[in-house]
Protein backbone atom coordinates (compact mmCIF):
# COMPACT_ATOMS: atom_id res chain seq x y z
CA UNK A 1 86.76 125.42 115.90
CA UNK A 2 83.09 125.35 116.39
CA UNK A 3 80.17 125.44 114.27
CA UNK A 4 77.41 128.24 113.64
CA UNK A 5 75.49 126.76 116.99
CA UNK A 6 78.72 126.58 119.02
CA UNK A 7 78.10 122.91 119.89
CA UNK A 8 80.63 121.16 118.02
CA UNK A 9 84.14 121.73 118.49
CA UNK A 10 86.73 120.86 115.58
CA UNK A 11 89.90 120.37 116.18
CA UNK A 12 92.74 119.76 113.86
CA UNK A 13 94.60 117.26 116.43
CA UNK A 14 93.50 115.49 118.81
CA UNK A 15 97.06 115.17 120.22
CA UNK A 16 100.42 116.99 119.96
CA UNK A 17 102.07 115.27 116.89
CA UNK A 18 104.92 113.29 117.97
CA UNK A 19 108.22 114.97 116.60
CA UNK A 20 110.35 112.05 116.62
CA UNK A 21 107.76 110.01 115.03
CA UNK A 22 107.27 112.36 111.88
CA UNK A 23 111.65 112.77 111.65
CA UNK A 24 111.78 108.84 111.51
CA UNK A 25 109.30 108.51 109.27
CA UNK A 26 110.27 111.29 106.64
CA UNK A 27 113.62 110.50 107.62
CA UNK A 28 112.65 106.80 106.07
CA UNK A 29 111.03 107.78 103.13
CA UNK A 30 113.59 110.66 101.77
CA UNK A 31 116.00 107.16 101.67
CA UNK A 32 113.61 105.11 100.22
CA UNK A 33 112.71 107.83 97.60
CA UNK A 34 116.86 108.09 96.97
CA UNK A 35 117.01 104.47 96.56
CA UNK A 36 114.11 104.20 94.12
CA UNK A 37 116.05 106.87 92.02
CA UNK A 38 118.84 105.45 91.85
CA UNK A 39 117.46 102.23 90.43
CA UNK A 40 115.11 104.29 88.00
CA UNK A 41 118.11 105.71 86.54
CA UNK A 42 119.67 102.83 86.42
CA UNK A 43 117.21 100.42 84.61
CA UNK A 44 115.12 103.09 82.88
CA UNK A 45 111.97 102.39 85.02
CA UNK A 46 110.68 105.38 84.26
CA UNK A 47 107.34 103.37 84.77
CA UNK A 48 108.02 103.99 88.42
CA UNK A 49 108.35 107.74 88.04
CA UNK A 50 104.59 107.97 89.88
CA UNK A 51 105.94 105.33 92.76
CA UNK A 52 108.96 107.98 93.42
CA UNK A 53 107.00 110.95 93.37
CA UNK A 54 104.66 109.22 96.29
CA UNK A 55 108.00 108.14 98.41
CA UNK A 56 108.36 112.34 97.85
CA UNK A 57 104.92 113.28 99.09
CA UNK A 58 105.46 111.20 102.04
CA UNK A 59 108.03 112.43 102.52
CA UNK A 60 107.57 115.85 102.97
CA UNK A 61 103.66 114.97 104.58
CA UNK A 62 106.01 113.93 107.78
CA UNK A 63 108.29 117.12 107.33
CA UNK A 64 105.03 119.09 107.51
CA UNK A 65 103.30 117.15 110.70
CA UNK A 66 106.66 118.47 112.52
CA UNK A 67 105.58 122.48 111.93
CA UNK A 68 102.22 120.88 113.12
CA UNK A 69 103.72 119.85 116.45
CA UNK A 70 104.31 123.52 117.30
CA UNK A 71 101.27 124.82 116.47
CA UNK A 72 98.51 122.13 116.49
CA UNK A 73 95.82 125.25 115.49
CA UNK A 74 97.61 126.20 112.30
CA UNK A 75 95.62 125.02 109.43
CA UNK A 76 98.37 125.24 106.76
CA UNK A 77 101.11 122.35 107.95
CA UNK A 78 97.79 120.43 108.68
CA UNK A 79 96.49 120.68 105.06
CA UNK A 80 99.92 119.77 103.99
CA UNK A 81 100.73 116.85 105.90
CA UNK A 82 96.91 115.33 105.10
CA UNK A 83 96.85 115.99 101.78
CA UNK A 84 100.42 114.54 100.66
CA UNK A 85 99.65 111.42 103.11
CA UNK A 86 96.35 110.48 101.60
CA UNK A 87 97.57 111.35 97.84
CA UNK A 88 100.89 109.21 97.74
CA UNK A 89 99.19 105.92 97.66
CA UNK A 90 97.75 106.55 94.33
CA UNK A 91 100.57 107.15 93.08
CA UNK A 92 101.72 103.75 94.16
CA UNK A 93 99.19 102.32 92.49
CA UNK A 94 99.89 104.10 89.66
CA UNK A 95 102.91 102.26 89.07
CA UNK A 96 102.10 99.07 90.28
CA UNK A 97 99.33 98.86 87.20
CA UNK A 98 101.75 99.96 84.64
CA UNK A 99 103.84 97.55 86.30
CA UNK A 100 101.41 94.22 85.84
CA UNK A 101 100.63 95.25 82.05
CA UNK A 102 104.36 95.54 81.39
CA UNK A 103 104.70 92.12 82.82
CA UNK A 104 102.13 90.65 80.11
CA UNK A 105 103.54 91.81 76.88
CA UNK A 106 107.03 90.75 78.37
CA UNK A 107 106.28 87.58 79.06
CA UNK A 108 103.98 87.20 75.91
CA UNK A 109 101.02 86.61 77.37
CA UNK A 110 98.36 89.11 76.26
CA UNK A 111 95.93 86.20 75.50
CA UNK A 112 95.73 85.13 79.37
CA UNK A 113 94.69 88.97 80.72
CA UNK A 114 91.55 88.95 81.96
CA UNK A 115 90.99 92.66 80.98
CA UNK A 116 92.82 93.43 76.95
CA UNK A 117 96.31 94.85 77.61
CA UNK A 118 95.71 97.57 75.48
CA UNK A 119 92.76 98.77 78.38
CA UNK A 120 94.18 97.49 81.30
CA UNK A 121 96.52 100.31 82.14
CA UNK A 122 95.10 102.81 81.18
CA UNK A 123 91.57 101.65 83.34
CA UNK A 124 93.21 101.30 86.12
CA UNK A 125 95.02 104.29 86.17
CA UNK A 126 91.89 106.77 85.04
CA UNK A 127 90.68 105.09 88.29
CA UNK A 128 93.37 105.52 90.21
CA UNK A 129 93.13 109.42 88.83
CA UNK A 130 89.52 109.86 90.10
CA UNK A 131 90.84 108.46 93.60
CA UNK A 132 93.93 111.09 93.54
CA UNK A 133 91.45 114.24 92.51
CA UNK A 134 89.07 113.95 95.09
CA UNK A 135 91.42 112.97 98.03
CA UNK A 136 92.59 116.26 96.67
CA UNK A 137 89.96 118.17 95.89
CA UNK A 138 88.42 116.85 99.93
CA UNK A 139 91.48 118.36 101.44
CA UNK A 140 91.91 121.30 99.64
CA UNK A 141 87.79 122.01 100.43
CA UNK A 142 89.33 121.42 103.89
CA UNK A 143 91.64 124.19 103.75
CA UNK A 144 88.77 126.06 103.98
CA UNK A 145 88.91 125.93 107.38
CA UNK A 146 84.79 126.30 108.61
CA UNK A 147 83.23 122.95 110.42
CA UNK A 148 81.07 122.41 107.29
CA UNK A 149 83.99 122.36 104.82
CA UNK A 150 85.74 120.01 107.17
CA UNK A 151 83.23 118.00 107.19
CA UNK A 152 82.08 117.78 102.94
CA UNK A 153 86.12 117.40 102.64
CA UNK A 154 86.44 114.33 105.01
CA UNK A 155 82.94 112.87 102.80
CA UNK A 156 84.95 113.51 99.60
CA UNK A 157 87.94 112.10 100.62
CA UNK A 158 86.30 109.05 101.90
CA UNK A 159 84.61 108.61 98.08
CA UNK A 160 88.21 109.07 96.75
CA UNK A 161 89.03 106.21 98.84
CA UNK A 162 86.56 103.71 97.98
CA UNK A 163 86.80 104.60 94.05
CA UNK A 164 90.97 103.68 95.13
CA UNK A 165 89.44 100.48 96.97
CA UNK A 166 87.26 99.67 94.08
CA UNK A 167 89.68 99.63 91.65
CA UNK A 168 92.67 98.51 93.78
CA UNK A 169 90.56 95.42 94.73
CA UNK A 170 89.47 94.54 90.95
CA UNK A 171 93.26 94.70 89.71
CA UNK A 172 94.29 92.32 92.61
CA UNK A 173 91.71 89.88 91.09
CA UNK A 174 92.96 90.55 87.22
CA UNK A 175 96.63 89.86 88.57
CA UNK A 176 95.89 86.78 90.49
CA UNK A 177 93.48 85.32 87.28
CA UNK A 178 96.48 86.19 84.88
CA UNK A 179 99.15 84.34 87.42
CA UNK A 180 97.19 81.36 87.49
CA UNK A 181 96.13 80.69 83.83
CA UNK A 182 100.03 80.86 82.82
CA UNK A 183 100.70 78.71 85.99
CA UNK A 184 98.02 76.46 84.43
CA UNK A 185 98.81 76.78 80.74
CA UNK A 186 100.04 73.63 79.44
CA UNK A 187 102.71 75.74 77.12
CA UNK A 188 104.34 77.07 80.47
CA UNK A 189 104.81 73.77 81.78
CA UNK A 190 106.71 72.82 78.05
CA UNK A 191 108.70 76.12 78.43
CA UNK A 192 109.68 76.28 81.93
CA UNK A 193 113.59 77.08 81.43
CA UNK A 194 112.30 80.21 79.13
CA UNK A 195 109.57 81.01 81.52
CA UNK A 196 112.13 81.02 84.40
CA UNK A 197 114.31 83.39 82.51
CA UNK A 198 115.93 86.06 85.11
CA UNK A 199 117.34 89.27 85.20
CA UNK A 200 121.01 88.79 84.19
CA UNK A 201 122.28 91.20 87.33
CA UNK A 202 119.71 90.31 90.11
CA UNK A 203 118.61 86.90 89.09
CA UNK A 204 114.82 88.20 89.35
CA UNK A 205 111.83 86.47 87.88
CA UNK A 206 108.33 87.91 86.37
CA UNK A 207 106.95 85.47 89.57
CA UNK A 208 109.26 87.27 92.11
CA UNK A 209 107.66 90.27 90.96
CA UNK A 210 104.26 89.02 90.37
CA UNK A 211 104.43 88.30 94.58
CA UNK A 212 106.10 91.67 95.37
CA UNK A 213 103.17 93.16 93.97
CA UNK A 214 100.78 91.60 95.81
CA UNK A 215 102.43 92.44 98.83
CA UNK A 216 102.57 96.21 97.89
CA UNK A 217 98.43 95.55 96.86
CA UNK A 218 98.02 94.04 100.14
CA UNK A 219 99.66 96.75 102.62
CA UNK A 220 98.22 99.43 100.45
CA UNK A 221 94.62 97.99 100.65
CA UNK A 222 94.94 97.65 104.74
CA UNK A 223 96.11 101.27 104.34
CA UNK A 224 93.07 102.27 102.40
CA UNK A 225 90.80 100.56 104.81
CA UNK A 226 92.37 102.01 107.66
CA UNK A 227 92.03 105.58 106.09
CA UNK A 228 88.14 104.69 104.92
CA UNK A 229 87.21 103.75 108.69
CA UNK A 230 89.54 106.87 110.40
CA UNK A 231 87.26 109.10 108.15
CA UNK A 232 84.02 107.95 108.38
CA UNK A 233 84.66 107.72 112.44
CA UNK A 234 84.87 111.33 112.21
CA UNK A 235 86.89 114.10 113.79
CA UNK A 236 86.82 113.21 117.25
CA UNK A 237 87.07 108.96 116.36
CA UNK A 238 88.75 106.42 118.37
CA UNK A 239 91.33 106.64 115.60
CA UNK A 240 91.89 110.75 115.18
CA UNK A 241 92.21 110.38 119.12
CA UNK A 242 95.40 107.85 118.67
CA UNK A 243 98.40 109.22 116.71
CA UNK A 244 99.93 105.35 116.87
CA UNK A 245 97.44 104.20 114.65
CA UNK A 246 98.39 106.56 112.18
CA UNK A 247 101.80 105.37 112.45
CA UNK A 248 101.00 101.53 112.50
CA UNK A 249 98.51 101.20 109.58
CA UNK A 250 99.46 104.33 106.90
CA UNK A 251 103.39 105.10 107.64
CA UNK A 252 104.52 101.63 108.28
CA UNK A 253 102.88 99.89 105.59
CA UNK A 254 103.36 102.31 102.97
CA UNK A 255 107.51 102.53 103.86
CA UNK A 256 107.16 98.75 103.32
CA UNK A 257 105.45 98.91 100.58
CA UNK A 258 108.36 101.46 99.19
CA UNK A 259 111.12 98.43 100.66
CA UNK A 260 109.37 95.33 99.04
CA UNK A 261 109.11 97.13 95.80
CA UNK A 262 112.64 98.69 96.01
CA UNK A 263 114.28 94.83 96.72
CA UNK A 264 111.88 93.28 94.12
CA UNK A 265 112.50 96.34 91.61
CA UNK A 266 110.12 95.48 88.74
CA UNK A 267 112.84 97.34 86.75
CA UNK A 268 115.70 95.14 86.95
CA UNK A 269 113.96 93.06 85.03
CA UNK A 270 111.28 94.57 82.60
CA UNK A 271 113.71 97.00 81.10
CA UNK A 272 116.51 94.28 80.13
CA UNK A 273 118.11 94.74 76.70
CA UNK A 274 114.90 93.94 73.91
CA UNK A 275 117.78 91.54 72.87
CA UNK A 276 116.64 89.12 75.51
CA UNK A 277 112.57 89.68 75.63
CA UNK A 278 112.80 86.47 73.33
CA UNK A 279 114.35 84.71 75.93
CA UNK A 280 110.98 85.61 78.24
CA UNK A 281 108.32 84.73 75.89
CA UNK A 282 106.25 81.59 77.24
CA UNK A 283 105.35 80.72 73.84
CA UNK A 284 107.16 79.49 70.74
CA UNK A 285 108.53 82.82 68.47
CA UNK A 286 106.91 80.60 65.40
CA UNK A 287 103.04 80.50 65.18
CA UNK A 288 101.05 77.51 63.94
């Protein structure tokens, strides 16, 4: 693929994709999505419906980069596989914010959010919404297929993923203030055996959770980073040159991300029976 002058050449690949690779990999994620079914039916999580439907994407992204392998020119499987890699995340995210305000009200603690409870969802995920459109949007202006579209799509997709950094980095910082004012809170320290309440069938705690998620934050901001540098290398990159890298910093972290958060299921314990959410309160259930 060249543009109008004939001096740049485009190419889809810079390598053959590995087929073994992309089996492993999609082979991984179809079993991580069935696990994280399987516990959303079971504890009603349907919080985590986003965080499934990214394990899905993935997925089938890998399904696609094996069509790719046979024909590296074909623009379709190449579309596919980059749009459902770079869109999953999100979706991650998604969950993981809905996941941290959930975690508040349980526990009580609205008071000690550094952003109101009632906003911080729904900030977070409007953000998270801009990132997921214009990943999109870049890779579907991709799809059409010219030098110049390649090009606008990969700037697009890079401003998708900087919004996602943005806002990925600010909720890290909201979680970590909120974890250490009820670590600090004088009331916590009175109410340890209710603050240490667990889940009945897994013996989780809101902390065990609290540190799952900032693993998941973690491998999903490397990821980002990784995909904001691969991009703004350009097409013919040190990175677009090395399919590995792919494999290291995007597939690896985010099937990790899917096994921390599927051992450390926020479900098994923020869905309990409302029965016991007075056992997890911090706080006396009598005011002043």
């Amino acid at each position: 693929m060249s543009d109008t002058n004939g001096g740049v050449d485009y190419a889809l690949y810079r390598y053959t994709p590995s087929i073994p690779a992309a089996v492993i990999f999609a082979v991984i994620f179809g079993l991580l999505a069935a696990i994280h079914l399987l516990q959303l039916i079971k504890h009603r999580s349907y919080f985590f419906v986003p965080f499934l439907i990214g394990l899905l994407l993935e997925c089938a992204g890998y399904i696609a980069r094996i069509f790719s392998h046979f024909d590296t020119k074909a623009l379709g499987p190449y579309i596919v596989q980059t749009m459902l890699i770079l869109v999953a995340p999100p979706l991650f995210a998604a969950s993981i914010y809905m996941t941290l305000g959930r975690i508040i009200v349980k526990l009580g603690t609205e008071d000690m959010s550094l952003v109101p409870v009632r906003f911080l969802t729904k900030i977070f995920v409007v953000g998270d919404v801009i990132s997921f459109l214009l990943q999109c949007g870049g890779g579907g202006y991709m799809a059409a297929g010219t030098l110049s579209a390649m090009d606008t799509g990969a700037n697009i997709v890079i401003g998708g993923l900087v919004i996602q950094l943005l806002f990925f980095g600010f909720f890290v910082v909201v979680a970590a203030i909120f974890h250490w004012r009820v670590k600090k809170r004088s009331e916590y320290r009175q109410l340890s055996p209710a603050a240490d309440s667990r889940s009945p069938k897994t013996k989780m705690t809101w902390e065990s959770i609290m540190w799952a998620l900032y693993i998941a934050c973690l491998l999903i901001l490397v990821r980002s980073i990784f995909r904001v540098v691969e991009f703004v290398e350009g097409n013919d990159g040190f990175i677009m040159r090395r399919e590995y890298l792919l494999y290291i910093f995007d597939a690896c972290l985010m099937a990790l991300t899917g096994v921390v958060l599927g051992l450390c299921h926020p479900g098994s314990l923020l869905t309990q029976d409302r029965k016991r959410d007075s056992e997890m309160s911090l706080y006396p259930s009598t005011h002043g």
